[in-house]
N, C-alpha and C. Protein backbone atom coordinates (compact mmCIF):
# COMPACT_ATOMS: atom_id res chain seq x y z
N UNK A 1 11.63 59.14 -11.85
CA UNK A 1 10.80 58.68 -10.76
C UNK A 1 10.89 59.68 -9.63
N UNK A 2 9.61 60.19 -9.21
CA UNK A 2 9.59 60.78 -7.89
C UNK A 2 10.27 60.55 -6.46
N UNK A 3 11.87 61.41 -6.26
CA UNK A 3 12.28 60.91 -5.16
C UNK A 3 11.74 60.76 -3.82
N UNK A 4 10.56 61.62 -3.34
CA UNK A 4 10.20 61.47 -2.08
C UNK A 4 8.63 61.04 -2.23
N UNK A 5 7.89 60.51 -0.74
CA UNK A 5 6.56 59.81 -0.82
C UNK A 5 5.64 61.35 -1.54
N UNK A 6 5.57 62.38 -0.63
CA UNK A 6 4.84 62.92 -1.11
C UNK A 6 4.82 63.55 -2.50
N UNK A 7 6.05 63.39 -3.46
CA UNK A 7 6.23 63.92 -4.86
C UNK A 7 5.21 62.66 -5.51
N UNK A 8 5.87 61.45 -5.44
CA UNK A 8 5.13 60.01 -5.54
C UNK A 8 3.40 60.32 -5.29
N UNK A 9 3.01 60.66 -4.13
CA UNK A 9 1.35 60.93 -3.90
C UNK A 9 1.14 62.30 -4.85
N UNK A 10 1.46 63.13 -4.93
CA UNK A 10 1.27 63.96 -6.34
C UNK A 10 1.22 63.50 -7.64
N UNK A 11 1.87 62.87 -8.21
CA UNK A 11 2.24 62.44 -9.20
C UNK A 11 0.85 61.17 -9.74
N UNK A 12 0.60 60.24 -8.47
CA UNK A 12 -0.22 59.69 -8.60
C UNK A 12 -1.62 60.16 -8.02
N UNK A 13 -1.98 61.50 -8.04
CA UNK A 13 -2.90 61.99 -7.91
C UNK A 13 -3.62 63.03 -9.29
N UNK A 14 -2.47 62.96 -9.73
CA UNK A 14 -2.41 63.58 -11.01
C UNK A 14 -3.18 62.87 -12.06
N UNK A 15 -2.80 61.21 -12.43
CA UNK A 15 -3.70 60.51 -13.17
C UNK A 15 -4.64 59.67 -12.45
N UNK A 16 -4.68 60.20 -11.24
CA UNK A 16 -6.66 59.54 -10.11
C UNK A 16 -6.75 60.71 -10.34
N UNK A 17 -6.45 61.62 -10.85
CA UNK A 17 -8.28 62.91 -11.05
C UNK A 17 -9.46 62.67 -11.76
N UNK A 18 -8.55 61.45 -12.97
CA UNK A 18 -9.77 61.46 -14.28
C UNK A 18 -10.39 59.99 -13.65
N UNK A 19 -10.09 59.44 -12.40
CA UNK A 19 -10.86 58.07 -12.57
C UNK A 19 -12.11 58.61 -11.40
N UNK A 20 -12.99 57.66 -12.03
CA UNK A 20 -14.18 57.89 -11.12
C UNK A 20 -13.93 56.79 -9.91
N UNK A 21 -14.31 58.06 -8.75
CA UNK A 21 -13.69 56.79 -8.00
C UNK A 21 -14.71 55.71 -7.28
N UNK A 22 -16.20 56.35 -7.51
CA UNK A 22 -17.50 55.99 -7.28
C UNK A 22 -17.62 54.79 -8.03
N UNK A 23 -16.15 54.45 -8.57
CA UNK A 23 -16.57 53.00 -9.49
C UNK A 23 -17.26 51.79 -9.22
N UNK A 24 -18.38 51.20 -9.61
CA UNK A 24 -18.90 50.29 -9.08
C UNK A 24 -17.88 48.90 -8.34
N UNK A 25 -16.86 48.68 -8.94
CA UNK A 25 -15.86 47.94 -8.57
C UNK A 25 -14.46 48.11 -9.13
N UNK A 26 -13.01 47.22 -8.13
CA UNK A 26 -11.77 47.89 -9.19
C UNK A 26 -11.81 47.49 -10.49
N UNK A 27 -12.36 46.50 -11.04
CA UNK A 27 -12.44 46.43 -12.43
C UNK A 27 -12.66 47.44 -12.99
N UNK A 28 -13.85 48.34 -13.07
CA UNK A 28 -14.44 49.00 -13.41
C UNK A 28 -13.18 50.58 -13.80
N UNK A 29 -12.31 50.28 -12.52
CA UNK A 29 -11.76 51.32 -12.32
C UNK A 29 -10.34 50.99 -13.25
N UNK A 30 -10.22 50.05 -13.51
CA UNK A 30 -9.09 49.36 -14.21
C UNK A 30 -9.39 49.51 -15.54
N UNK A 31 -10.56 49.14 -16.10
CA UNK A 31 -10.91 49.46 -17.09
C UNK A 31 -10.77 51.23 -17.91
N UNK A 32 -11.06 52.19 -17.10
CA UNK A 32 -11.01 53.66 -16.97
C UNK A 32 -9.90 53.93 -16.97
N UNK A 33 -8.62 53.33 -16.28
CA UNK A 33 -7.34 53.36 -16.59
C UNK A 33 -6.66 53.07 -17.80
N UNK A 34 -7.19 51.92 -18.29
CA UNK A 34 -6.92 51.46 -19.68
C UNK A 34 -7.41 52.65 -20.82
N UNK A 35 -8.61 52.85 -20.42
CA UNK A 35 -9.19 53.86 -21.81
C UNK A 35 -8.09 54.91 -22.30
N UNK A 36 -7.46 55.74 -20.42
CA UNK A 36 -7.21 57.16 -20.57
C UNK A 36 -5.63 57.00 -20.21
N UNK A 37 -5.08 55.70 -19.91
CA UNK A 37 -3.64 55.35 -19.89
C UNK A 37 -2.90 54.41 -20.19
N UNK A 38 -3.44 53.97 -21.85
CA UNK A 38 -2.85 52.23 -22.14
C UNK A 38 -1.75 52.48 -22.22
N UNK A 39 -0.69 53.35 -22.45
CA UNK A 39 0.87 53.15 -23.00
C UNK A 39 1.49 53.31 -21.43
N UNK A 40 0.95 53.56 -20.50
CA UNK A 40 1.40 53.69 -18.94
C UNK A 40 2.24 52.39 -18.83
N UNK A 41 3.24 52.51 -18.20
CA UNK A 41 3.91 51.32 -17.13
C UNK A 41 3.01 50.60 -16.59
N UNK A 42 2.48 49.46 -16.01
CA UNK A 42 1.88 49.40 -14.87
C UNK A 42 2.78 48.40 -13.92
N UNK A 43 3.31 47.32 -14.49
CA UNK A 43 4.07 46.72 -13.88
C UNK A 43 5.84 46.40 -14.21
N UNK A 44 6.55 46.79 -13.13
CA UNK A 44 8.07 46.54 -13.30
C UNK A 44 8.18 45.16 -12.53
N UNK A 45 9.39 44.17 -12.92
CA UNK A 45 9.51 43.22 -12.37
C UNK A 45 11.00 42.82 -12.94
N UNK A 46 12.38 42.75 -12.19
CA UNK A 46 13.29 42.43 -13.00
C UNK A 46 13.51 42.69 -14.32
N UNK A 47 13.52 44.26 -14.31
CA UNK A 47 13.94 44.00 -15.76
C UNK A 47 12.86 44.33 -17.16
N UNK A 48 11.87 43.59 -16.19
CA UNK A 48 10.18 43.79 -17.63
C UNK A 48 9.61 44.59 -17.18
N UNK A 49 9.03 44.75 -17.85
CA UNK A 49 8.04 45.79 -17.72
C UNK A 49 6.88 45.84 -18.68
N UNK A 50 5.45 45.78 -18.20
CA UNK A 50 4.23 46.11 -18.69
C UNK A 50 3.50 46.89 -18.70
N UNK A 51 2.64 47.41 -19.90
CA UNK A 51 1.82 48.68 -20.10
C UNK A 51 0.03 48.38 -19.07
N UNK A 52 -0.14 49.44 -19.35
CA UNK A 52 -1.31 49.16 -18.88
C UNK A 52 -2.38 48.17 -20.07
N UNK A 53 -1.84 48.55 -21.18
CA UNK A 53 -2.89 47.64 -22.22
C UNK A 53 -2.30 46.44 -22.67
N UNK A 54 -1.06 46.09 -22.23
CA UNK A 54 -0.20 44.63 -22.05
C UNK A 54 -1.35 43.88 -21.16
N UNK A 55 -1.27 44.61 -19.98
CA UNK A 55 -1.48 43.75 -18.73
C UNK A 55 -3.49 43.35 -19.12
N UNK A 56 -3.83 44.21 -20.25
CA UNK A 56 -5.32 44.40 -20.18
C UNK A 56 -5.94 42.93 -21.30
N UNK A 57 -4.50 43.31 -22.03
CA UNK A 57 -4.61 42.25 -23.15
C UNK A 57 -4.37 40.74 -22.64
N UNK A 58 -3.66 40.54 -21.70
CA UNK A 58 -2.79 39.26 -21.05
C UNK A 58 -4.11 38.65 -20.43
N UNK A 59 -4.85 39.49 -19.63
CA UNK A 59 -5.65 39.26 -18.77
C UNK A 59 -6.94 38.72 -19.45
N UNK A 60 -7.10 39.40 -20.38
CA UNK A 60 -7.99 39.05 -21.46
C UNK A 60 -7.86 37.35 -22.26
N UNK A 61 -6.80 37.24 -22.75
CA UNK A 61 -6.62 36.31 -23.34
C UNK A 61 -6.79 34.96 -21.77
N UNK A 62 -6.45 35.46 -20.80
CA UNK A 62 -6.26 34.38 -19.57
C UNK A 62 -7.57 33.73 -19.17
N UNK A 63 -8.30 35.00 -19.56
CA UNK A 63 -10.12 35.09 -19.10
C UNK A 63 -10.72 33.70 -19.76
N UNK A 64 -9.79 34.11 -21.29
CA UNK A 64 -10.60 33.47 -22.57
C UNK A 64 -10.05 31.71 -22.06
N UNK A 65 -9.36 31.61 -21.57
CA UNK A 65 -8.39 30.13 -21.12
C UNK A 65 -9.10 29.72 -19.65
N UNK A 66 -9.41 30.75 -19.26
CA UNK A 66 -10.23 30.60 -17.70
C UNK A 66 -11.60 29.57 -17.87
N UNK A 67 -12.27 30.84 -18.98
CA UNK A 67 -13.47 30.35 -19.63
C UNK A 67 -13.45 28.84 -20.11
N UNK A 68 -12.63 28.49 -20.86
CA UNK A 68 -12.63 27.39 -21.65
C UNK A 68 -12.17 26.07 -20.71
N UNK A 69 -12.39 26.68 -19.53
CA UNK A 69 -11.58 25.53 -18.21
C UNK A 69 -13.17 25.39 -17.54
N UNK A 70 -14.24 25.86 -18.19
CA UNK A 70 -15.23 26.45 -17.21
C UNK A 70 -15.60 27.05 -16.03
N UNK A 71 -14.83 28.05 -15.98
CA UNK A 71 -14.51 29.26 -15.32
C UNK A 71 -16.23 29.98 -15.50
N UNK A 72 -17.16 30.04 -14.91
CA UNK A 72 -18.09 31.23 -14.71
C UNK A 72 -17.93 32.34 -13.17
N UNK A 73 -19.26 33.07 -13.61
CA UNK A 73 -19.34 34.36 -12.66
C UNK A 73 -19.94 33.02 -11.42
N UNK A 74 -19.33 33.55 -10.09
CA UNK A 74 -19.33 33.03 -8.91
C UNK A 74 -18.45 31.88 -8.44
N UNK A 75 -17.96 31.63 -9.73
CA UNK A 75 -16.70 30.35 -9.76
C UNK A 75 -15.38 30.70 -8.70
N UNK A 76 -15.13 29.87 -8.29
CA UNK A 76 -13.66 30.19 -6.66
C UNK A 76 -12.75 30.12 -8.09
N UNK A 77 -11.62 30.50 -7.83
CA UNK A 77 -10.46 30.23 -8.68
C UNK A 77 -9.31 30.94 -7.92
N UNK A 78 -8.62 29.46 -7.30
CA UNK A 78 -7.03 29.21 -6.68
C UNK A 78 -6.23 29.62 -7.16
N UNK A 79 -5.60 30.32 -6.55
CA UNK A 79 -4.49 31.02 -7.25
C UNK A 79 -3.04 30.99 -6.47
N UNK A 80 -2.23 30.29 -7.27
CA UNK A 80 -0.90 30.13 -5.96
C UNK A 80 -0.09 30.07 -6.81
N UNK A 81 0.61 31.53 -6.55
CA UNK A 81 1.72 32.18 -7.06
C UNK A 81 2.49 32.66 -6.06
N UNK A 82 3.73 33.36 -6.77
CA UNK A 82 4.74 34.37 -5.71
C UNK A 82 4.04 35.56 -6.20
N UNK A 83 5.14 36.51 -5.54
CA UNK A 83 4.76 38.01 -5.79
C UNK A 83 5.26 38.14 -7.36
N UNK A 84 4.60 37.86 -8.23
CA UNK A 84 4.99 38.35 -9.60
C UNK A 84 3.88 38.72 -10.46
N UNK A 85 4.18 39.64 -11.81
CA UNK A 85 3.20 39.91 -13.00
C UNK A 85 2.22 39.27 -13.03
N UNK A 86 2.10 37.92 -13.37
CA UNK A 86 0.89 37.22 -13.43
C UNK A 86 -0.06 37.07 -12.44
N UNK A 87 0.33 37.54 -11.26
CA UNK A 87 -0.48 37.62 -10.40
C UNK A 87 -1.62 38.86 -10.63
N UNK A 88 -1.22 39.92 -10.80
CA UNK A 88 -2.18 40.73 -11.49
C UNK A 88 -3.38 40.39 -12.82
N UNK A 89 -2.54 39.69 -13.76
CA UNK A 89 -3.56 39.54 -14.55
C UNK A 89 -4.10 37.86 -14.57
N UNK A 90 -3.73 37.37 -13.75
CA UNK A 90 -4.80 36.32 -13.11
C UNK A 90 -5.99 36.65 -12.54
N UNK A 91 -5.73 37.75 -11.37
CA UNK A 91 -6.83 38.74 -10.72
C UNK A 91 -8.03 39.21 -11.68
N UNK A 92 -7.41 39.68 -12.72
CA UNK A 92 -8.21 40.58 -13.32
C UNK A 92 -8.35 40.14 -14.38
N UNK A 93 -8.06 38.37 -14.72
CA UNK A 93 -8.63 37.91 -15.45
C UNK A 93 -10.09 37.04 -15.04
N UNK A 94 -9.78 36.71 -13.33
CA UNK A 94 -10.55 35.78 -13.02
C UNK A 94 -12.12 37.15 -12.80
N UNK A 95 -11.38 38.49 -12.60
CA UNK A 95 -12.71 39.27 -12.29
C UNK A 95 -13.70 39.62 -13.67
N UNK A 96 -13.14 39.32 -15.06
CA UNK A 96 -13.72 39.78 -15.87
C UNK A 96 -14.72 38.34 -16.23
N UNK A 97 -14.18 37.67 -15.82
CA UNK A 97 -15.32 36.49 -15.90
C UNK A 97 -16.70 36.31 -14.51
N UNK A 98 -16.25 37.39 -13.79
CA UNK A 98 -16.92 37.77 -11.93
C UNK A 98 -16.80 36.38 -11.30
N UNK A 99 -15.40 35.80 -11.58
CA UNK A 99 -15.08 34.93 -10.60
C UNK A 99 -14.96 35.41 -9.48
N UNK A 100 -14.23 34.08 -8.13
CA UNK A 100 -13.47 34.77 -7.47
C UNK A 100 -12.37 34.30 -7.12
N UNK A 101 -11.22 34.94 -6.54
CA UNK A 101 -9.90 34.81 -6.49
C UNK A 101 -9.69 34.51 -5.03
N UNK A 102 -9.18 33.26 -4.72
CA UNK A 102 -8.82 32.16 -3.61
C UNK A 102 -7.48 31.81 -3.22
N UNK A 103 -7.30 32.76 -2.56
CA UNK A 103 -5.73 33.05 -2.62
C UNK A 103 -5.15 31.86 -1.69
């Protein structure tokens, strides 16, 4: 791991070269991450740790459970968590359905 901020802003400038950043939305841009970095880390938490195509797959399957709750595009969807993993792929499960997230 990069000991100082600016090694850290290099490092993560290194894999934002290939994302477009003109992305119509962060999904979009999340998605582009997945293509060109599924075996990536994306989330540490005690101990665990998830890939970028963990977190793509989780989110996916959450969508599919979202859906089946009748979850559509423009739907609010509450979300009350702590700061943990699932909070991410709640997000970006509720966006692949173009909910929205009601924190």
């Amino acid at each position: 791991m990069p000991s100082t901020i600016s090694q850290r802003h290099r490092l993560h400038g290194e894999r934002a070269r290939h994302l477009d950043l003109c992305a119509p939305n962060a999904l979009a841009m999340f998605e582009q991450i997945v293509e060109a970095n599924p075996d990536v880390t994306l989330v540490r938490y005690f101990g665990r740790s998830l890939s970028v195509s963990e977190v793509d797959q989780l989110s996916d399957a959450a969508s599919c459970a979202l859906a089946a709750h009748g979850v559509t595009r423009g739907a609010r969807v509450g979300l009350i968590l702590q700061n943990v993993p699932e909070v991410i792929i709640a997000i970006l499960a509720a966006w692949k359905l173009g909910a929205i997230i009601v924190p």
